[in-house]
C-alpha atoms as a PDB file:
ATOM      1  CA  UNK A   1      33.189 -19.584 105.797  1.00  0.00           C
ATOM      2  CA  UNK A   2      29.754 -17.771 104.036  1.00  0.00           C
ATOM      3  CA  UNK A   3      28.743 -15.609 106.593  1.00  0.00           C
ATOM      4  CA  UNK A   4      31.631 -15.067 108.818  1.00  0.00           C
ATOM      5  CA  UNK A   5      33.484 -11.247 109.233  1.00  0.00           C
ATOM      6  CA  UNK A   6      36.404 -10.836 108.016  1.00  0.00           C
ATOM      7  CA  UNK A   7      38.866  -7.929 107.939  1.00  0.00           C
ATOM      8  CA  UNK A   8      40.196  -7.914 103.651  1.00  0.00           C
ATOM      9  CA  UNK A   9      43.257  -5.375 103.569  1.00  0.00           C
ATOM     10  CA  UNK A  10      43.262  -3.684  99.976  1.00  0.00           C
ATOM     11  CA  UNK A  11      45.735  -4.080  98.060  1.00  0.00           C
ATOM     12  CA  UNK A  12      44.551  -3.409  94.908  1.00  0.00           C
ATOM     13  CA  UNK A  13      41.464  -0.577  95.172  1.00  0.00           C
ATOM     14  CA  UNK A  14      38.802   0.355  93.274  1.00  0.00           C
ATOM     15  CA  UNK A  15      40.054   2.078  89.909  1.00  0.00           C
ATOM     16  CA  UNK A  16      43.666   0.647  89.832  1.00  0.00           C
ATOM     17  CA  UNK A  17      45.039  -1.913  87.277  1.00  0.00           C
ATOM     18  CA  UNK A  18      46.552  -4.987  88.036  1.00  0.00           C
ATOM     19  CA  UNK A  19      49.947  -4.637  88.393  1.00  0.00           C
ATOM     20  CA  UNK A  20      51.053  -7.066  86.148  1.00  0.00           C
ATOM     21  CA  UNK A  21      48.107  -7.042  83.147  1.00  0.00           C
ATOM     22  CA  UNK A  22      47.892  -3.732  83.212  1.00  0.00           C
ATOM     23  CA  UNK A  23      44.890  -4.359  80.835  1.00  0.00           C
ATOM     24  CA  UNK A  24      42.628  -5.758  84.016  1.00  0.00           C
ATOM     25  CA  UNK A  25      41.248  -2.518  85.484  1.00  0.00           C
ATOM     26  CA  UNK A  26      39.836  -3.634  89.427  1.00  0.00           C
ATOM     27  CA  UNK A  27      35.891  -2.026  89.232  1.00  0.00           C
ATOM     28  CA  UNK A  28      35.732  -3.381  92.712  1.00  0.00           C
ATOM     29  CA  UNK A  29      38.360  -3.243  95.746  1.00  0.00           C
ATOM     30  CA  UNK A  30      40.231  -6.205  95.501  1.00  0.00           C
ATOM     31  CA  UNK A  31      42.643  -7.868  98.433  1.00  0.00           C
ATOM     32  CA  UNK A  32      43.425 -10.721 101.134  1.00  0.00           C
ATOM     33  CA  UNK A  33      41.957 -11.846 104.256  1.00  0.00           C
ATOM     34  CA  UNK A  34      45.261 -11.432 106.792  1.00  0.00           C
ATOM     35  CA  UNK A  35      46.232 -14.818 108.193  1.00  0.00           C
ATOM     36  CA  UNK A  36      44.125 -16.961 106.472  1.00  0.00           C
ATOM     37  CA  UNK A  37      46.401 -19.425 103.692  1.00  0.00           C
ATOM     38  CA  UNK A  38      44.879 -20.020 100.436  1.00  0.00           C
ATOM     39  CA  UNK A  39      45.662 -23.527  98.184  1.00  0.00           C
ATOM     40  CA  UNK A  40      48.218 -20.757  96.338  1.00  0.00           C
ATOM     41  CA  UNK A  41      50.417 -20.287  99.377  1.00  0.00           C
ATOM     42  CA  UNK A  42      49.278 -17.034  99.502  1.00  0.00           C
ATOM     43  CA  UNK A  43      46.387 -15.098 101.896  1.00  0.00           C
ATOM     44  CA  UNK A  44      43.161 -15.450 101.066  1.00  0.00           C
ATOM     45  CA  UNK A  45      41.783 -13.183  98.218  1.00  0.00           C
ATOM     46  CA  UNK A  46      38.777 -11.495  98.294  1.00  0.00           C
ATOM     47  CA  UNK A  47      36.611  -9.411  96.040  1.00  0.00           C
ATOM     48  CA  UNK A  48      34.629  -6.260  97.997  1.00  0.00           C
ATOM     49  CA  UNK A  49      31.180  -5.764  96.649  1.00  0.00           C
ATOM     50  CA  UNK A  50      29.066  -2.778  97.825  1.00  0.00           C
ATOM     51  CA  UNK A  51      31.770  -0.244  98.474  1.00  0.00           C
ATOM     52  CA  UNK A  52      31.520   2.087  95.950  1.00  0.00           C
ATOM     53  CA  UNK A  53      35.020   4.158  96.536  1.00  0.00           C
ATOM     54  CA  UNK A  54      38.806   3.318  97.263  1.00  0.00           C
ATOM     55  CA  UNK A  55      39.394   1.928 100.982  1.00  0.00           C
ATOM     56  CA  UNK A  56      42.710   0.790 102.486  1.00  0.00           C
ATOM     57  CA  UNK A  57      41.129  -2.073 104.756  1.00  0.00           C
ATOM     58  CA  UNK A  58      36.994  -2.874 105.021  1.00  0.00           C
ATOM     59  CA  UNK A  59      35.810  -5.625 107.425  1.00  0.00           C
ATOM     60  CA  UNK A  60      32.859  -7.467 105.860  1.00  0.00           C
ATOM     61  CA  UNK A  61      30.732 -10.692 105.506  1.00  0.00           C
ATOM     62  CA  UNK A  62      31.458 -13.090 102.976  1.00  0.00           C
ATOM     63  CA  UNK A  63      28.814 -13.685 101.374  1.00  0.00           C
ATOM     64  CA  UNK A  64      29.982 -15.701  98.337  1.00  0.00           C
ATOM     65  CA  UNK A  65      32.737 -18.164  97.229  1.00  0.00           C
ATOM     66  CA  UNK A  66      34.085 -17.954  93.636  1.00  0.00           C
ATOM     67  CA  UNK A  67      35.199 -21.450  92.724  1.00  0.00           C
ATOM     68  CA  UNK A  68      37.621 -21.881  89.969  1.00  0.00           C
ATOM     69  CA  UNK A  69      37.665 -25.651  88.413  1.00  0.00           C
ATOM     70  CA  UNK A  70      40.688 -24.109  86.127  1.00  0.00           C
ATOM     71  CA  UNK A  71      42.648 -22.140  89.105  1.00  0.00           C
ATOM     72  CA  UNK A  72      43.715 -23.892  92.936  1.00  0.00           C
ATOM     73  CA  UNK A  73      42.638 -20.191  94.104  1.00  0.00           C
ATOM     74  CA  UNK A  74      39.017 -19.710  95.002  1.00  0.00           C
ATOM     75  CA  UNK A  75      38.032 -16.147  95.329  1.00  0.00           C
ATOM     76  CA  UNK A  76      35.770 -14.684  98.343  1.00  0.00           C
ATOM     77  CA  UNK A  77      33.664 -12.121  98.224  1.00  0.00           C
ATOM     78  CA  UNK A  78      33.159  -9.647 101.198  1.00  0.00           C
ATOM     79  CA  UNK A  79      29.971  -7.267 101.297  1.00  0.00           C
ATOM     80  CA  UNK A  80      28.409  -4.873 104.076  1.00  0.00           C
ATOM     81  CA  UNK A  81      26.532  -7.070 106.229  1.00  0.00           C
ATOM     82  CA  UNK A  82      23.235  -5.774 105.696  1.00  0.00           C
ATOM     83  CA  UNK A  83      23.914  -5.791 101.617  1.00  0.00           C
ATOM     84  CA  UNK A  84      22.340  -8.066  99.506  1.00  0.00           C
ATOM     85  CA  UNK A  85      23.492  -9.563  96.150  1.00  0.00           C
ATOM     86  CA  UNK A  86      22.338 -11.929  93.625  1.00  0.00           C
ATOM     87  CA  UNK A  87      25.085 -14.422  91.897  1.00  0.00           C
ATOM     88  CA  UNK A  88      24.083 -12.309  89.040  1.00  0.00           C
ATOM     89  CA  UNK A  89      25.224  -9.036  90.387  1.00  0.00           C
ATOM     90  CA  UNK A  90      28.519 -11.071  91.844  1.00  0.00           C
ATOM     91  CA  UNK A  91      29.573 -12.385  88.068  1.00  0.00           C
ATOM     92  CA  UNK A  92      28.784  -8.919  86.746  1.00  0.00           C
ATOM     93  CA  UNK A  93      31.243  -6.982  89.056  1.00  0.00           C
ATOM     94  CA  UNK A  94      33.894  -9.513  88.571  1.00  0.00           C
ATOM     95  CA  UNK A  95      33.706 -10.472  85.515  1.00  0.00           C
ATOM     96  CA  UNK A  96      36.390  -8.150  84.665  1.00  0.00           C
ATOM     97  CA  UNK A  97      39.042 -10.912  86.009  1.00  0.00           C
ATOM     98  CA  UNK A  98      36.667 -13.891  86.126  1.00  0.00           C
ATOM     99  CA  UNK A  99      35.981 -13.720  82.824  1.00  0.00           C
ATOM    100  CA  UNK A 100      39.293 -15.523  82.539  1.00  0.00           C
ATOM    101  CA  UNK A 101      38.471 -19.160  84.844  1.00  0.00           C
ATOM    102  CA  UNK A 102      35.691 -21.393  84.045  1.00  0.00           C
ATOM    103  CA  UNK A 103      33.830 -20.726  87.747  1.00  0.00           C
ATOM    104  CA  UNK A 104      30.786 -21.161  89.780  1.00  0.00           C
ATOM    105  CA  UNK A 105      29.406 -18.943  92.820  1.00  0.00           C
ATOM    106  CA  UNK A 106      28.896 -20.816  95.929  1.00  0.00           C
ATOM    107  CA  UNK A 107      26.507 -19.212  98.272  1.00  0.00           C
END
């Protein structure tokens, strides 16, 4: 899956809280990849690095996956294609929800 595009509709952008911890404040867009099941049941969830304002929709590569040993999710994480970033600068701009799940990048 690292390095395909993928179209991630936003459901919960940039500045926004999550709706149910309203303490979890998204510093990234945050949303699904259409079509594609997850282990949850649910679409695919993906984190958007390098897109520093609110979108509705942004097609992307991934260029990470967020494993969680403690969670049946995994997280991906969608960037312009020509961006780069360092599994560093991945845990720092989600940390705000990862912080949570005992995870490792995969890139």
């Amino acid at each position: 899956m690292i390095g395909n595009i993928v179209k991630v509709i936003v459901d919960r952008p940039l500045g926004t809280c999550h709706p149910k911890h309203k303490d979890i404040y998204y510093s990234v867009n945050y949303g699904y990849v259409q079509g594609i099941m997850a282990p949850d049941g649910e679409e695919q969830d993906a984190y958007i690095l390098g897109v520093n304002e609110p979108v509705e929709e942004f097609v992307g590569k991934v260029i990470a996956i967020i494993h969680r040993f403690d969670d049946v999710e995994e997280k991906w994480v969608v960037a312009p294609e020509d961006a780069s970033f360092t599994k560093d600068d991945i845990m720092q701009s989600v940390a705000f929800q990862e912080q949570y799940f005992h995870t490792e990048i995969i890139m």
